[in-house]
Protein backbone atom coordinates (compact mmCIF):
# COMPACT_ATOMS: atom_id res chain seq x y z
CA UNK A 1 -0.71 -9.67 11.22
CA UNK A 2 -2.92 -8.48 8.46
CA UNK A 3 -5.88 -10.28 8.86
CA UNK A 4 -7.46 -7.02 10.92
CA UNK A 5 -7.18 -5.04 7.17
CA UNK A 6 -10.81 -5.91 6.28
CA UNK A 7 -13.08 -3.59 4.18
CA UNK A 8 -15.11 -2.74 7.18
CA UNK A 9 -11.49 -1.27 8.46
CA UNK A 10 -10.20 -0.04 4.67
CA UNK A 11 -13.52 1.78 4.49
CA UNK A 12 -13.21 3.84 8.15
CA UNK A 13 -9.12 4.37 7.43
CA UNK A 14 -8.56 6.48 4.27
CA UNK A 15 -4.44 6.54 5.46
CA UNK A 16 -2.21 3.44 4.55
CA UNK A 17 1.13 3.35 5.68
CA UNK A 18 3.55 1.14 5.16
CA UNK A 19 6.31 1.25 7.30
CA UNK A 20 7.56 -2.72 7.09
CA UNK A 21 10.81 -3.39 5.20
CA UNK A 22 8.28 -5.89 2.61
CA UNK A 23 8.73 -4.65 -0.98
CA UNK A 24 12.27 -3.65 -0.39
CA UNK A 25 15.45 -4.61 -2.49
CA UNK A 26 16.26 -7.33 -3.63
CA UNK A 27 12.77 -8.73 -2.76
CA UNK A 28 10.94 -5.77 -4.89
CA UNK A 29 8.14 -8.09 -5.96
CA UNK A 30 6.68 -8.58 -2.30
CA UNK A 31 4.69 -6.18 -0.88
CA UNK A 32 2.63 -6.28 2.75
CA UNK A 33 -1.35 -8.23 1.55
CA UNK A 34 -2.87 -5.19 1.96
CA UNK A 35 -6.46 -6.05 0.47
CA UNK A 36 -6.41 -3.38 -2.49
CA UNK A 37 -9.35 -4.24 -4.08
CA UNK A 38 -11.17 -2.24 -1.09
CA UNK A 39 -8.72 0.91 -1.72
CA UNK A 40 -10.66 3.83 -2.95
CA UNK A 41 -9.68 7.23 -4.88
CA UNK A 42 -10.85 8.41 -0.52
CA UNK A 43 -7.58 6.04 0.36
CA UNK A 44 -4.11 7.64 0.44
CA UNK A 45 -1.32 5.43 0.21
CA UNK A 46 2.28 5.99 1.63
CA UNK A 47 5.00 3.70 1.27
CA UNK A 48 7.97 4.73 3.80
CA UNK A 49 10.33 2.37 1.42
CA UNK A 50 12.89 4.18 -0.90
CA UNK A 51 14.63 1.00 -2.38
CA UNK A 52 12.79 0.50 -4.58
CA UNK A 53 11.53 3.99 -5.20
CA UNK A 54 8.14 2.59 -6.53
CA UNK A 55 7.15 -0.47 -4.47
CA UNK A 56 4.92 -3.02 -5.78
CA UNK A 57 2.42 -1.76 -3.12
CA UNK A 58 2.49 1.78 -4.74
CA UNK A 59 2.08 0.16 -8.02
CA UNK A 60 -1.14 -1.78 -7.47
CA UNK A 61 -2.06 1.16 -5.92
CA UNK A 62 -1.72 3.03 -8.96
CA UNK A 63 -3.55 0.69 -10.97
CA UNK A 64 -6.26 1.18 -9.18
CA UNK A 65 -6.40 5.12 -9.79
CA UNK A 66 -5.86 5.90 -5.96
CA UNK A 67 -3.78 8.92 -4.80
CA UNK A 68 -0.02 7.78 -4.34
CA UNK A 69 2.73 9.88 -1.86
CA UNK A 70 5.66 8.48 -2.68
CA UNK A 71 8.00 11.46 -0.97
């Protein structure tokens, strides 16, 4: 299902969206392989999950100094 996320793909696609219940309570530690060590400060990430408010997605995303919407 993710395998398609390559860098060739990251680097074209500066939106990430997830929209898949992964990451969501009680399971808050999961979060959809998205390959972030090809994310960017070009790469928006948007995380349609609001349980928990900060996913783990959003917080590697955040590590990495990339541009988080998280409303």
């Amino acid at each position: 299902m993710y395998s398609h996320l390559t860098q060739d793909t990251l680097i074209s696609n500066h939106l990430i969206v997830n929209a898949t219940p992964v990451g969501t309570f009680p399971n808050i530690n999961d979060f959809s392989p998205t390959p972030v060590e090809f994310l960017t400060s070009q790469h928006l990430i948007y995380d349609l999950i609001y349980n928990p408010e900060e996913t783990k997605l959003l917080q590697l995303g955040k590590k990495s100094v990339h541009r988080l919407k998280t409303d």
